[in-house]
C-alpha atoms as a PDB file:
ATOM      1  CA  UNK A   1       0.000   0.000   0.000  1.00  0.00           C
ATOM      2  CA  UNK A   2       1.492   3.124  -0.874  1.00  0.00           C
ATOM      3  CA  UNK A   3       2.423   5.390   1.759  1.00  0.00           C
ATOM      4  CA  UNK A   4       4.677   8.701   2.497  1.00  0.00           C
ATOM      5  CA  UNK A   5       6.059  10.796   0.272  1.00  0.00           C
ATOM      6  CA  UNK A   6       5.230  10.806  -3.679  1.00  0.00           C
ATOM      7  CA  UNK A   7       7.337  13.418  -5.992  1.00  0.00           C
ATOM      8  CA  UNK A   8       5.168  14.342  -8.637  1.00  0.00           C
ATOM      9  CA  UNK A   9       7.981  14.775 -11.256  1.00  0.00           C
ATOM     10  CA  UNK A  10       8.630  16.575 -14.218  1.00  0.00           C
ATOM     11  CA  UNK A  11       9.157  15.513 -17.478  1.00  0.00           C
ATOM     12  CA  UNK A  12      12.505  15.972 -19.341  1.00  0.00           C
ATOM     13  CA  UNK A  13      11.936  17.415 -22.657  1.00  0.00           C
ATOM     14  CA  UNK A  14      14.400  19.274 -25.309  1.00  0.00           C
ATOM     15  CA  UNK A  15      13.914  20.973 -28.501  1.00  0.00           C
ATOM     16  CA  UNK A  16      12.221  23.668 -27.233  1.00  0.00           C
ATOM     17  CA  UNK A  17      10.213  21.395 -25.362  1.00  0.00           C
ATOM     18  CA  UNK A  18       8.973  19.693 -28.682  1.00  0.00           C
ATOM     19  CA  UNK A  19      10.470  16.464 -27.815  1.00  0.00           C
ATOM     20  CA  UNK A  20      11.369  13.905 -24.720  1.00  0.00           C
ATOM     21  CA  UNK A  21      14.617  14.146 -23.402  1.00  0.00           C
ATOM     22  CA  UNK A  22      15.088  10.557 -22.988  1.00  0.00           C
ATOM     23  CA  UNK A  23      18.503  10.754 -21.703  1.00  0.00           C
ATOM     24  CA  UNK A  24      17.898  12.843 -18.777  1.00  0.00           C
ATOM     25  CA  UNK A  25      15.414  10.202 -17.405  1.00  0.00           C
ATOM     26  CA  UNK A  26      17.673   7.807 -15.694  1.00  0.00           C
ATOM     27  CA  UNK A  27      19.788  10.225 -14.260  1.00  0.00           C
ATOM     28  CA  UNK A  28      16.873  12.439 -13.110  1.00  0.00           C
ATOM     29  CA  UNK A  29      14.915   9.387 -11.262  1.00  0.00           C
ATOM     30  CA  UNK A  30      18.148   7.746  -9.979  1.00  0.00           C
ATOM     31  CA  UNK A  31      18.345  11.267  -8.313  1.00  0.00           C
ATOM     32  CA  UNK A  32      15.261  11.435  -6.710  1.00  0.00           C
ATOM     33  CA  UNK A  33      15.347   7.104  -5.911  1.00  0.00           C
ATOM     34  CA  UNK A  34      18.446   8.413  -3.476  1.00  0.00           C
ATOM     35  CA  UNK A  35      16.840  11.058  -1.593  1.00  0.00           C
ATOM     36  CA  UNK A  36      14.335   9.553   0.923  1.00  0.00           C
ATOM     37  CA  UNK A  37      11.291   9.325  -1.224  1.00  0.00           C
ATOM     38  CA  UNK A  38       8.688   6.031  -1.219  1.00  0.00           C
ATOM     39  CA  UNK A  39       7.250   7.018  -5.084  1.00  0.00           C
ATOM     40  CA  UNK A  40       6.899   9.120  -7.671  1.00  0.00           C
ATOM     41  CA  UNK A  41       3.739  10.261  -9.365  1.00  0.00           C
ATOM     42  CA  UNK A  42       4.170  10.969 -13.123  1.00  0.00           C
ATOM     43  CA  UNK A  43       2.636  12.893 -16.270  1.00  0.00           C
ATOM     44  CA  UNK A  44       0.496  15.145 -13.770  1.00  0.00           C
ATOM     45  CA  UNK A  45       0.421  18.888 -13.878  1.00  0.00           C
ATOM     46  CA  UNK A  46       4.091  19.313 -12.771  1.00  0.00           C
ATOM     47  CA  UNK A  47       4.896  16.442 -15.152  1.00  0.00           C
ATOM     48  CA  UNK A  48       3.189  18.261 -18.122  1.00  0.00           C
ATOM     49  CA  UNK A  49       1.704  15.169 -19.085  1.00  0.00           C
ATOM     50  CA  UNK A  50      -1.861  16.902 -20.203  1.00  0.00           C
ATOM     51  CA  UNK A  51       0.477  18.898 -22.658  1.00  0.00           C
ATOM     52  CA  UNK A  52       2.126  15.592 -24.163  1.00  0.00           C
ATOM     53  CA  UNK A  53       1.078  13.404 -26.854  1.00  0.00           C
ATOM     54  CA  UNK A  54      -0.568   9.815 -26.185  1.00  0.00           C
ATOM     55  CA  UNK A  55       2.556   8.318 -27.853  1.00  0.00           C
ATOM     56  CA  UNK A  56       4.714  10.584 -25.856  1.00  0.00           C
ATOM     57  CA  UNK A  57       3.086   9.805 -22.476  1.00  0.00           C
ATOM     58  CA  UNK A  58       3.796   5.743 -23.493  1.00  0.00           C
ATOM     59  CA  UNK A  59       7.165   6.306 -24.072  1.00  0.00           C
ATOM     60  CA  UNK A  60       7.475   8.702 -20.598  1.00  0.00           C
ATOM     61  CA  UNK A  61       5.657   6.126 -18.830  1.00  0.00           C
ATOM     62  CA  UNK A  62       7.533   3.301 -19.795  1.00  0.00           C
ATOM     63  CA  UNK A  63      10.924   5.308 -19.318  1.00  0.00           C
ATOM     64  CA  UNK A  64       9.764   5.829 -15.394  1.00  0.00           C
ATOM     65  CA  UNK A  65       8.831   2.326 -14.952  1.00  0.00           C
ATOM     66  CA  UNK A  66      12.361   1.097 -16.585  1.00  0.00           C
ATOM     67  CA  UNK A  67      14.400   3.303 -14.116  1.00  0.00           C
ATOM     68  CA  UNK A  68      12.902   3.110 -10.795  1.00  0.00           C
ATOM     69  CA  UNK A  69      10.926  -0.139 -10.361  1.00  0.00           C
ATOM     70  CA  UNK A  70      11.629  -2.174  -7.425  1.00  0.00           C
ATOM     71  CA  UNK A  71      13.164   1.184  -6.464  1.00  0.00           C
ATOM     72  CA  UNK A  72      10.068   3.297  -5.731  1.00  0.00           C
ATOM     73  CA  UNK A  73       6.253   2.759  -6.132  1.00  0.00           C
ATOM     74  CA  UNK A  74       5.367   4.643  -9.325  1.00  0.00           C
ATOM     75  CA  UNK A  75       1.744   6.004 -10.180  1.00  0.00           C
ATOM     76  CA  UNK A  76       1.025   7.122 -13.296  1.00  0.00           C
ATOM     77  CA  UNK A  77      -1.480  10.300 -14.355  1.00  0.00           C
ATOM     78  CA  UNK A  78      -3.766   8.945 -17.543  1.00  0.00           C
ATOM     79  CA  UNK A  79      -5.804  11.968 -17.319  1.00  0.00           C
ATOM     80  CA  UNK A  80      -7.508  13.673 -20.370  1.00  0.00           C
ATOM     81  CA  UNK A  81      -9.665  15.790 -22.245  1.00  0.00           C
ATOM     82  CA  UNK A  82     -11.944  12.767 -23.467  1.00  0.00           C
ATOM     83  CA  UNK A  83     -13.179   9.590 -21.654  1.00  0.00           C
ATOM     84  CA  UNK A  84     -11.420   7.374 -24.849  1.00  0.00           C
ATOM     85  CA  UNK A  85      -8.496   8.949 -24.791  1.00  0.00           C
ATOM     86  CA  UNK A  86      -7.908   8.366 -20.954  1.00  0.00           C
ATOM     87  CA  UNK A  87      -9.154   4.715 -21.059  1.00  0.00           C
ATOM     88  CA  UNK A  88      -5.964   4.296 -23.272  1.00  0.00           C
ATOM     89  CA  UNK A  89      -3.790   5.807 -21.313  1.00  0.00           C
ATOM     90  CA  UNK A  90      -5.204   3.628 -18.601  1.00  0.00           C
ATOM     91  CA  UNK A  91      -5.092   0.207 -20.450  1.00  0.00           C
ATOM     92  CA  UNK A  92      -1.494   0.704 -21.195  1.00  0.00           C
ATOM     93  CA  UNK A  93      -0.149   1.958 -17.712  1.00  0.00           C
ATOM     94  CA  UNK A  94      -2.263  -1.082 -15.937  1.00  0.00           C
ATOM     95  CA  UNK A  95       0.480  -3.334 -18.453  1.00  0.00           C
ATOM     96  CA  UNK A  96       3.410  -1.733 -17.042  1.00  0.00           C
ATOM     97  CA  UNK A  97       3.325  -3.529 -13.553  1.00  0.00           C
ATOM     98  CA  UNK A  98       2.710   0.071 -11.824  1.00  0.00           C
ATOM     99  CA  UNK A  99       1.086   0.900  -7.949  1.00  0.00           C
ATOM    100  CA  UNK A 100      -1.346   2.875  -9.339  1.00  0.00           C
ATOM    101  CA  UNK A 101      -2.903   4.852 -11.468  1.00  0.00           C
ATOM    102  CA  UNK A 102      -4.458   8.314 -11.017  1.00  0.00           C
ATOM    103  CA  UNK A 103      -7.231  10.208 -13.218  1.00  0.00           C
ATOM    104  CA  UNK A 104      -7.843  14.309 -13.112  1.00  0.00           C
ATOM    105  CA  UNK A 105     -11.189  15.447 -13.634  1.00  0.00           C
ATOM    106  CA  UNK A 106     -11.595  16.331 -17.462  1.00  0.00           C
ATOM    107  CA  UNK A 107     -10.908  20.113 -18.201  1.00  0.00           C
ATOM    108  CA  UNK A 108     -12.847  22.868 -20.158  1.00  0.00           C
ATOM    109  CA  UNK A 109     -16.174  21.032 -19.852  1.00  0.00           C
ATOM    110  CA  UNK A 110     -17.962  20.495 -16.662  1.00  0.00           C
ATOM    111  CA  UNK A 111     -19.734  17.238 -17.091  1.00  0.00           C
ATOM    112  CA  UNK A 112     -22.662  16.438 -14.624  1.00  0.00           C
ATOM    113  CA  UNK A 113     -22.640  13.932 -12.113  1.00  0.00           C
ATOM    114  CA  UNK A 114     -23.821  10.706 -14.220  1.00  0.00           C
ATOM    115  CA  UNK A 115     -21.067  11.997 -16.928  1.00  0.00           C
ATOM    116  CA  UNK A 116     -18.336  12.511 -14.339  1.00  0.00           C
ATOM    117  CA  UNK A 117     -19.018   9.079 -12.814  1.00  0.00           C
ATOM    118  CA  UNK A 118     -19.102   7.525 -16.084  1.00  0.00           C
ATOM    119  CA  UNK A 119     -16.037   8.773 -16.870  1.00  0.00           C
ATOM    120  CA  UNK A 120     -13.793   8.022 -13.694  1.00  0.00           C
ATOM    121  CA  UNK A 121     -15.615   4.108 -13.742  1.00  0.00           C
ATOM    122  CA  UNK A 122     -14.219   3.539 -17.256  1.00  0.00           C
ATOM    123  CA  UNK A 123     -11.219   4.864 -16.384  1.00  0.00           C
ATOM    124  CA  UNK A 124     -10.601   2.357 -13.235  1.00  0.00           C
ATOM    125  CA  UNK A 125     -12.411  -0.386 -15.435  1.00  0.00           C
ATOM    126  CA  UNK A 126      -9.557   0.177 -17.653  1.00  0.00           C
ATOM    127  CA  UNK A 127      -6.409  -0.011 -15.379  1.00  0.00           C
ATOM    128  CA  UNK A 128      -7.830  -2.786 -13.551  1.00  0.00           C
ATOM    129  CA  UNK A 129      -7.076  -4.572 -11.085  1.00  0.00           C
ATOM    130  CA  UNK A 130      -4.224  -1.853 -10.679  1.00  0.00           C
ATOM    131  CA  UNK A 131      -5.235   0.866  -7.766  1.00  0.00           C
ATOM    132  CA  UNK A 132      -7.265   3.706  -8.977  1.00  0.00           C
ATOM    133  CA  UNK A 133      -7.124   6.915  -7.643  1.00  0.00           C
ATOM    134  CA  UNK A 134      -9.030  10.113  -8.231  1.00  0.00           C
ATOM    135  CA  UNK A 135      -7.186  13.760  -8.550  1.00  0.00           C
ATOM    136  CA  UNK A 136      -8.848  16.084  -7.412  1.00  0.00           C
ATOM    137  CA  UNK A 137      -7.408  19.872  -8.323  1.00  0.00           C
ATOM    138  CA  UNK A 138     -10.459  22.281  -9.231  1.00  0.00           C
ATOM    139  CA  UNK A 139      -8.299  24.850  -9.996  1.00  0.00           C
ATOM    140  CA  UNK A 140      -6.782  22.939 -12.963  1.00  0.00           C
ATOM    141  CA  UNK A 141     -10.025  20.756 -13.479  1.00  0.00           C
ATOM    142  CA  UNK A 142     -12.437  23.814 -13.585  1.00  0.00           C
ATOM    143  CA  UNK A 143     -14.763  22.452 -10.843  1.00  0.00           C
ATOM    144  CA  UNK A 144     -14.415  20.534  -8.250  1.00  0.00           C
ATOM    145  CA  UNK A 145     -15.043  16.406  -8.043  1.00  0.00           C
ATOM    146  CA  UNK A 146     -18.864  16.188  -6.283  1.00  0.00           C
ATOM    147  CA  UNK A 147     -18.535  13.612  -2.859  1.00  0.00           C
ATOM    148  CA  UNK A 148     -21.552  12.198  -4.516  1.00  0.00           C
ATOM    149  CA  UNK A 149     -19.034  10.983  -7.442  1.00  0.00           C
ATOM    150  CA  UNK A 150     -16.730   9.831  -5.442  1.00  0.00           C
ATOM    151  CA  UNK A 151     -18.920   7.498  -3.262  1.00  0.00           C
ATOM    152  CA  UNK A 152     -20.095   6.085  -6.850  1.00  0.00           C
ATOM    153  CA  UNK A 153     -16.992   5.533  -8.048  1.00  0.00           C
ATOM    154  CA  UNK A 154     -15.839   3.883  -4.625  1.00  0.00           C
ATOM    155  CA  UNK A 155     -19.215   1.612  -5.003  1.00  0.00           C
ATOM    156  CA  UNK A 156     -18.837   0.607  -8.432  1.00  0.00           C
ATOM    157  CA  UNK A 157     -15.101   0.372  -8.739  1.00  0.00           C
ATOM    158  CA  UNK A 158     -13.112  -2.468  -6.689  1.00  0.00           C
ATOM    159  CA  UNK A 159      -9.824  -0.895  -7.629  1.00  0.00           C
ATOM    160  CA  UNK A 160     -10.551   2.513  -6.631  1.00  0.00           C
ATOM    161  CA  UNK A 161      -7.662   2.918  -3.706  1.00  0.00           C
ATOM    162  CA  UNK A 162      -7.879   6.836  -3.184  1.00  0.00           C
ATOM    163  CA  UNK A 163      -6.986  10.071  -3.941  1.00  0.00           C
ATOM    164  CA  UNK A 164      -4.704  12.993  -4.686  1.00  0.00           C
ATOM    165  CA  UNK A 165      -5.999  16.099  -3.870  1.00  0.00           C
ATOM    166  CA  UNK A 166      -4.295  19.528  -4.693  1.00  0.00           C
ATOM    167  CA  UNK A 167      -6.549  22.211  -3.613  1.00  0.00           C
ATOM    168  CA  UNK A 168      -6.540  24.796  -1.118  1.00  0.00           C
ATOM    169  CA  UNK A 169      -7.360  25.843   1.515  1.00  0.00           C
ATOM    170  CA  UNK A 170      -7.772  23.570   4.224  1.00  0.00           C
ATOM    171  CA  UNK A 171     -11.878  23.578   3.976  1.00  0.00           C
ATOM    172  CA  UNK A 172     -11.610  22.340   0.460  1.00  0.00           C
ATOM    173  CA  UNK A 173      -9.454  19.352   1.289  1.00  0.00           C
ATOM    174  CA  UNK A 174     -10.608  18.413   4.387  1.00  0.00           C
ATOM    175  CA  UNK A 175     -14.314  17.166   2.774  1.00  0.00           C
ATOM    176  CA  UNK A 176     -11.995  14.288   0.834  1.00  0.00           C
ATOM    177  CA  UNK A 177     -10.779  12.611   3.974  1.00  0.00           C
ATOM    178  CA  UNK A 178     -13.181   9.731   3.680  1.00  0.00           C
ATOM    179  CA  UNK A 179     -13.256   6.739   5.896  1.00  0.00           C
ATOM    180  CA  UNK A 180     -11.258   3.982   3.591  1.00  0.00           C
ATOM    181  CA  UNK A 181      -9.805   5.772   0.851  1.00  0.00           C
ATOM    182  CA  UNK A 182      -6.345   6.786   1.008  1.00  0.00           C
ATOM    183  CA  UNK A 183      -5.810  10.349   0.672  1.00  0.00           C
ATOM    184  CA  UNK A 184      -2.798  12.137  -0.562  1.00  0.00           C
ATOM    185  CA  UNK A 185      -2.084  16.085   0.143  1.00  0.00           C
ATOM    186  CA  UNK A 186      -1.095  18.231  -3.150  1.00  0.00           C
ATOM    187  CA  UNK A 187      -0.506  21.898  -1.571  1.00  0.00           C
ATOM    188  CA  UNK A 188       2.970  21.330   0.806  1.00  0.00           C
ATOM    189  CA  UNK A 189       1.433  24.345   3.200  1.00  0.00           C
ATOM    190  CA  UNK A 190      -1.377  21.580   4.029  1.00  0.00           C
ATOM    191  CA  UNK A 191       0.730  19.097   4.566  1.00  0.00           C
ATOM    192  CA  UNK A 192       0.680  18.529   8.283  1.00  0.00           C
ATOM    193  CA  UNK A 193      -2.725  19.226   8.969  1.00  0.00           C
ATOM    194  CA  UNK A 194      -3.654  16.835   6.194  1.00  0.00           C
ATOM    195  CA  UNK A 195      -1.326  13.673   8.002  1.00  0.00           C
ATOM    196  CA  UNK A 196      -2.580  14.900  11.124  1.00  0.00           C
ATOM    197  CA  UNK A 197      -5.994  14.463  10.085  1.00  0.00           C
ATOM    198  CA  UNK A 198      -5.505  10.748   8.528  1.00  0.00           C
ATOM    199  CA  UNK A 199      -4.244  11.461   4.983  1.00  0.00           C
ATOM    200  CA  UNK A 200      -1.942   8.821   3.475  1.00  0.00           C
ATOM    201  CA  UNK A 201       1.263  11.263   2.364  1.00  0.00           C
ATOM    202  CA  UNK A 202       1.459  13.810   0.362  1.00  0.00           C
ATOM    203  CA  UNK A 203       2.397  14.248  -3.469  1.00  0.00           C
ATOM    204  CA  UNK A 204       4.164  17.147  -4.288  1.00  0.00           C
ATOM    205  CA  UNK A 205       5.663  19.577  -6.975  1.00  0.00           C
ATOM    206  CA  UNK A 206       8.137  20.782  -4.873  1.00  0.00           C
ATOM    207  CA  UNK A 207       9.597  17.280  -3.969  1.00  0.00           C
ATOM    208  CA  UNK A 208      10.362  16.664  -7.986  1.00  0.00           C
ATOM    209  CA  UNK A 209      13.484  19.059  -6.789  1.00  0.00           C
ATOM    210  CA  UNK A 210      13.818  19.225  -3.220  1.00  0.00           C
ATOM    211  CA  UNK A 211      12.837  15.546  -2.213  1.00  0.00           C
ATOM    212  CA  UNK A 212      15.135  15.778   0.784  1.00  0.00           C
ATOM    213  CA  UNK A 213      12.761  18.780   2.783  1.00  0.00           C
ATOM    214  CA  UNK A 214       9.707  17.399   1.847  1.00  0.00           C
ATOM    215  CA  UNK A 215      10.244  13.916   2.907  1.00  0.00           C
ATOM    216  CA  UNK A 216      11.015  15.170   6.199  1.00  0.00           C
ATOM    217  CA  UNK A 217       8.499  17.151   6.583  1.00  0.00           C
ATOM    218  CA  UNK A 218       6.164  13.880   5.816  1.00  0.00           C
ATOM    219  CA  UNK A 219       8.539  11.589   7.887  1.00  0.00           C
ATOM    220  CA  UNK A 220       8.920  14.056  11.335  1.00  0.00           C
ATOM    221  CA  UNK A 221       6.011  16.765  10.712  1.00  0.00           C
ATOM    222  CA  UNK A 222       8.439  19.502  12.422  1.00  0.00           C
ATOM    223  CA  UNK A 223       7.679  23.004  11.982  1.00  0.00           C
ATOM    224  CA  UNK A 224      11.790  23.482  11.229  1.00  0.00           C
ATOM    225  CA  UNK A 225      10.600  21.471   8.050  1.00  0.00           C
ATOM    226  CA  UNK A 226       7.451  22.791   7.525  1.00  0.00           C
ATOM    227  CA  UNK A 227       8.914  26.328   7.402  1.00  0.00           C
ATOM    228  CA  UNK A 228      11.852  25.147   4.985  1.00  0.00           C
ATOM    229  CA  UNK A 229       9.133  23.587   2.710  1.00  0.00           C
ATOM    230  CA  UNK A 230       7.367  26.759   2.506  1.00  0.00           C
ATOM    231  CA  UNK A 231      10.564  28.910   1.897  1.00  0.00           C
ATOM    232  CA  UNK A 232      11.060  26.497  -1.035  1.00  0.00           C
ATOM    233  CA  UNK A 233       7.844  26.695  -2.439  1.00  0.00           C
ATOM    234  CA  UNK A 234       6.943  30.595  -2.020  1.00  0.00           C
ATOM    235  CA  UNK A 235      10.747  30.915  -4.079  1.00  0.00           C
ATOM    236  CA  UNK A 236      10.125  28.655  -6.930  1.00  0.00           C
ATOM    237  CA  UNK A 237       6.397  29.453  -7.706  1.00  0.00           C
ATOM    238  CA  UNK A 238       6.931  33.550  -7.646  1.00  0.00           C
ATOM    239  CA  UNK A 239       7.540  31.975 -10.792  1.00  0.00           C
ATOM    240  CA  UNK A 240       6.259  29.813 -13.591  1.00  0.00           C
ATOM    241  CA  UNK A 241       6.688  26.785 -11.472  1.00  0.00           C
ATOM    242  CA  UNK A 242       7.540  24.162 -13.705  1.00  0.00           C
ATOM    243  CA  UNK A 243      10.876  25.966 -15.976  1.00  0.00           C
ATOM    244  CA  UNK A 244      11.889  27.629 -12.028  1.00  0.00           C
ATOM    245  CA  UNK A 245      11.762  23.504 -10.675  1.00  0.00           C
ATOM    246  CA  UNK A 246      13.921  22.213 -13.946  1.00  0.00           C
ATOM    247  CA  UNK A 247      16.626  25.084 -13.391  1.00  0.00           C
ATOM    248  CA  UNK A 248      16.282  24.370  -9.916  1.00  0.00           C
ATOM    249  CA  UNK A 249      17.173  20.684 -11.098  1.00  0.00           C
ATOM    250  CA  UNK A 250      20.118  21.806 -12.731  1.00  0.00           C
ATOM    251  CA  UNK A 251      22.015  24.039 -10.193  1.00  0.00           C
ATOM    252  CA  UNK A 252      21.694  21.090  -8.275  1.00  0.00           C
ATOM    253  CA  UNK A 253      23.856  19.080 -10.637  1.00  0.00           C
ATOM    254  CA  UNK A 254      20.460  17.018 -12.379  1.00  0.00           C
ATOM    255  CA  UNK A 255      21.371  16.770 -16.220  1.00  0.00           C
ATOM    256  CA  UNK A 256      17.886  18.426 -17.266  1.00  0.00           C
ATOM    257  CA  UNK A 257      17.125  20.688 -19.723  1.00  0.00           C
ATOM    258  CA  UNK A 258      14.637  23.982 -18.712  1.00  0.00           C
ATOM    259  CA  UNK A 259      12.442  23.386 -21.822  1.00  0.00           C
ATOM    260  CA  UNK A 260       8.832  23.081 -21.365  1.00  0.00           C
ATOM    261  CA  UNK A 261       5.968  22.404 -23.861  1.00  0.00           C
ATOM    262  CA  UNK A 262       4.118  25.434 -25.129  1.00  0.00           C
ATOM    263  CA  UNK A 263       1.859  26.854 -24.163  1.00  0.00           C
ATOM    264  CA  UNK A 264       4.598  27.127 -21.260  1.00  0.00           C
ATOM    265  CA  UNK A 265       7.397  29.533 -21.338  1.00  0.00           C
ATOM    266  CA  UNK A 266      10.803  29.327 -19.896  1.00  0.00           C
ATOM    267  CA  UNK A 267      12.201  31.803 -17.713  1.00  0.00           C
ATOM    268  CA  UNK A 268      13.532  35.096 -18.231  1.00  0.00           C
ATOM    269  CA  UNK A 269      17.162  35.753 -17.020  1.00  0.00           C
ATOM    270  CA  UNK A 270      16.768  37.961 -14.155  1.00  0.00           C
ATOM    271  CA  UNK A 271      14.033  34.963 -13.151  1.00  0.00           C
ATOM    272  CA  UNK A 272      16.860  32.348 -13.514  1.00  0.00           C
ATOM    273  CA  UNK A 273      18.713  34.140 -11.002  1.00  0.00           C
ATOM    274  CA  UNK A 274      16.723  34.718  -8.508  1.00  0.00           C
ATOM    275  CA  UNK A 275      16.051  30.525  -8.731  1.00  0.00           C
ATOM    276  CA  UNK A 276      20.068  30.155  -8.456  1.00  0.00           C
ATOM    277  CA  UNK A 277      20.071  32.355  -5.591  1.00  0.00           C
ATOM    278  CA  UNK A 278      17.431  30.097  -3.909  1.00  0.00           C
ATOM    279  CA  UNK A 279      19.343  26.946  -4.489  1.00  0.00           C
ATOM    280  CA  UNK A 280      22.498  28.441  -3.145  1.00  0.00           C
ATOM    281  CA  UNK A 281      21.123  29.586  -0.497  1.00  0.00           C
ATOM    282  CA  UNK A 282      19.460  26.132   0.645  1.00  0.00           C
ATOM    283  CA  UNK A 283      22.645  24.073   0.087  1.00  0.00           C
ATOM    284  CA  UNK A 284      24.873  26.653   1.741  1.00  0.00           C
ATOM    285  CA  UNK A 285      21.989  26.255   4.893  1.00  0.00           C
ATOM    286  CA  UNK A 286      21.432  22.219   4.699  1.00  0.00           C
ATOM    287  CA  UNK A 287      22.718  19.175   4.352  1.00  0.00           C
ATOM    288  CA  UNK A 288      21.129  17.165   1.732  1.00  0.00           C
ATOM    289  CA  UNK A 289      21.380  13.560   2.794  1.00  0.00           C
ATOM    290  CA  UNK A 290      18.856  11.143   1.811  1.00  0.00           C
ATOM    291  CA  UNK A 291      16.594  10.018   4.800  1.00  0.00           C
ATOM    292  CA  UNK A 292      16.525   6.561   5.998  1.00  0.00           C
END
């Protein structure tokens, strides 16, 4: 059963951010396999993955799975715009011997209740008997997952395991937290109250390039890590999270490339700075060993 703390990495990409960077994979997971973590989540919204190609999120997915099985539990995002489309991307991660698999809420449209329900049961029919879980982020979504939907989809759907939820504040998570479903917390600021309140770990951004702080704030629940954690995270997203996290990557020695699929931008160079100056600062501060 997966537990802890889930990176939900990014995706290395070159060319402008036209193509995968297949390369930088291995060394990239090997990198965050060291540093304390017990998964990674992959192809979600710091991942890119609803920006990729269905051919392009095989290929990612399979790359993940080669590097870091038996290392770390791996969950795979198969969300997208249409119900067919996702059902594919759920068939073909439930072959790659994964822990789970994790569905966002189609964007743009707003389908009713019956839709929505329809939707997430043919996803976890899909991926079967693989662990389903729901993702829940309104912000990216459009609206929010109904409880209603979710207590179908737990009814009618043996696989469904949990969920990741990413919103804020605190009264929009805390409605999630049902009785058998394991619950993982998106926004790092919520990240004690949400293990303090029975969620299963958390899955976070900022843990795709600063595993180290977040796993200890999941492991020991300090406030000395809670306040690092949300140094880290007010730095990087002043910023267009995703390039800021990949340079971050690189001043810490990770062999990725800043380029990001359109319609994301990378950064400008006083904004590459400011993102060096944050990593200097934090290694000159800590001492990033891996936790045991």
């Amino acid at each position: 059963m997966l537990r802890g703390t889930v990176a939900a990495v990014l995706t290395p990409l070159r060319e402008g951010g036209e193509a995968l960077d297949e390369e930088a994979f291995a060394p990239y997971l090997d990198f965050l396999a060291g540093a304390g973590l017990d998964g990674v989540f992959a192809l979600g919204t710091t991942g890119e993955g609803i920006l990729l190609t269905r051919q392009e999120r095989r290929r990612a997915a399979k790359l993940v799975v080669e590097v870091v099985a038996g290392r770390l539990a791996v969950v795979l995002h198969c969300g997208a715009q249409t119900t067919g489309e996702t059902v594919a991307l759920c068939a073909h991660a439930a072959e790659l011997g994964i822990e789970g698999v994790a569905v966002v809420a189609p964007p743009y449209y707003a389908p009713d209740e019956p839709a929505l329900a329809a939707h997430f049961l043919a996803a976890a029919s899909a991926c079967a008997p693989v662990p389903f879980y729901l993702y829940e982020f309104a912000p990216r979504a459009g609206y929010p997952i109904p409880l209603s939907v979710v207590e179908r989809v737990r009814e009618e759907a043996p696989n469904l395991t949990g969920m990741k939820v990413s919103d804020t504040p605190w009264e929009a998570v805390e409605p999630y937290l049902v009785d058998g479903l394991d619950v993982f917390i998106g926004a790092e600021a919520l990240i004690p109250q949400g293990l303090a309140a029975g969620a299963a770990g958390a899955v976070s951004g900022l843990a795709s390039v600063f595993p180290e702080p977040v796993a200890a704030l999941v492991r020991d629940r300090s406030e000395e890590a809670a306040e690092t954690v949300r140094g880290l995270r007010t730095a990087l997203e002043r910023f267009p999270f995703v390039p800021a996290a990949k340079r971050a990557l690189g001043r810490r020695g990770v062999p990725i490339r800043e380029d990001v699929r359109g319609p994301l931008r990378t950064l400008m160079d006083e904004e590459r700075a400011q993102v060096d100056r944050t990593v200097a600062e934090w290694l000159e501060s800590s001492s990033p060993v891996p936790a045991q």
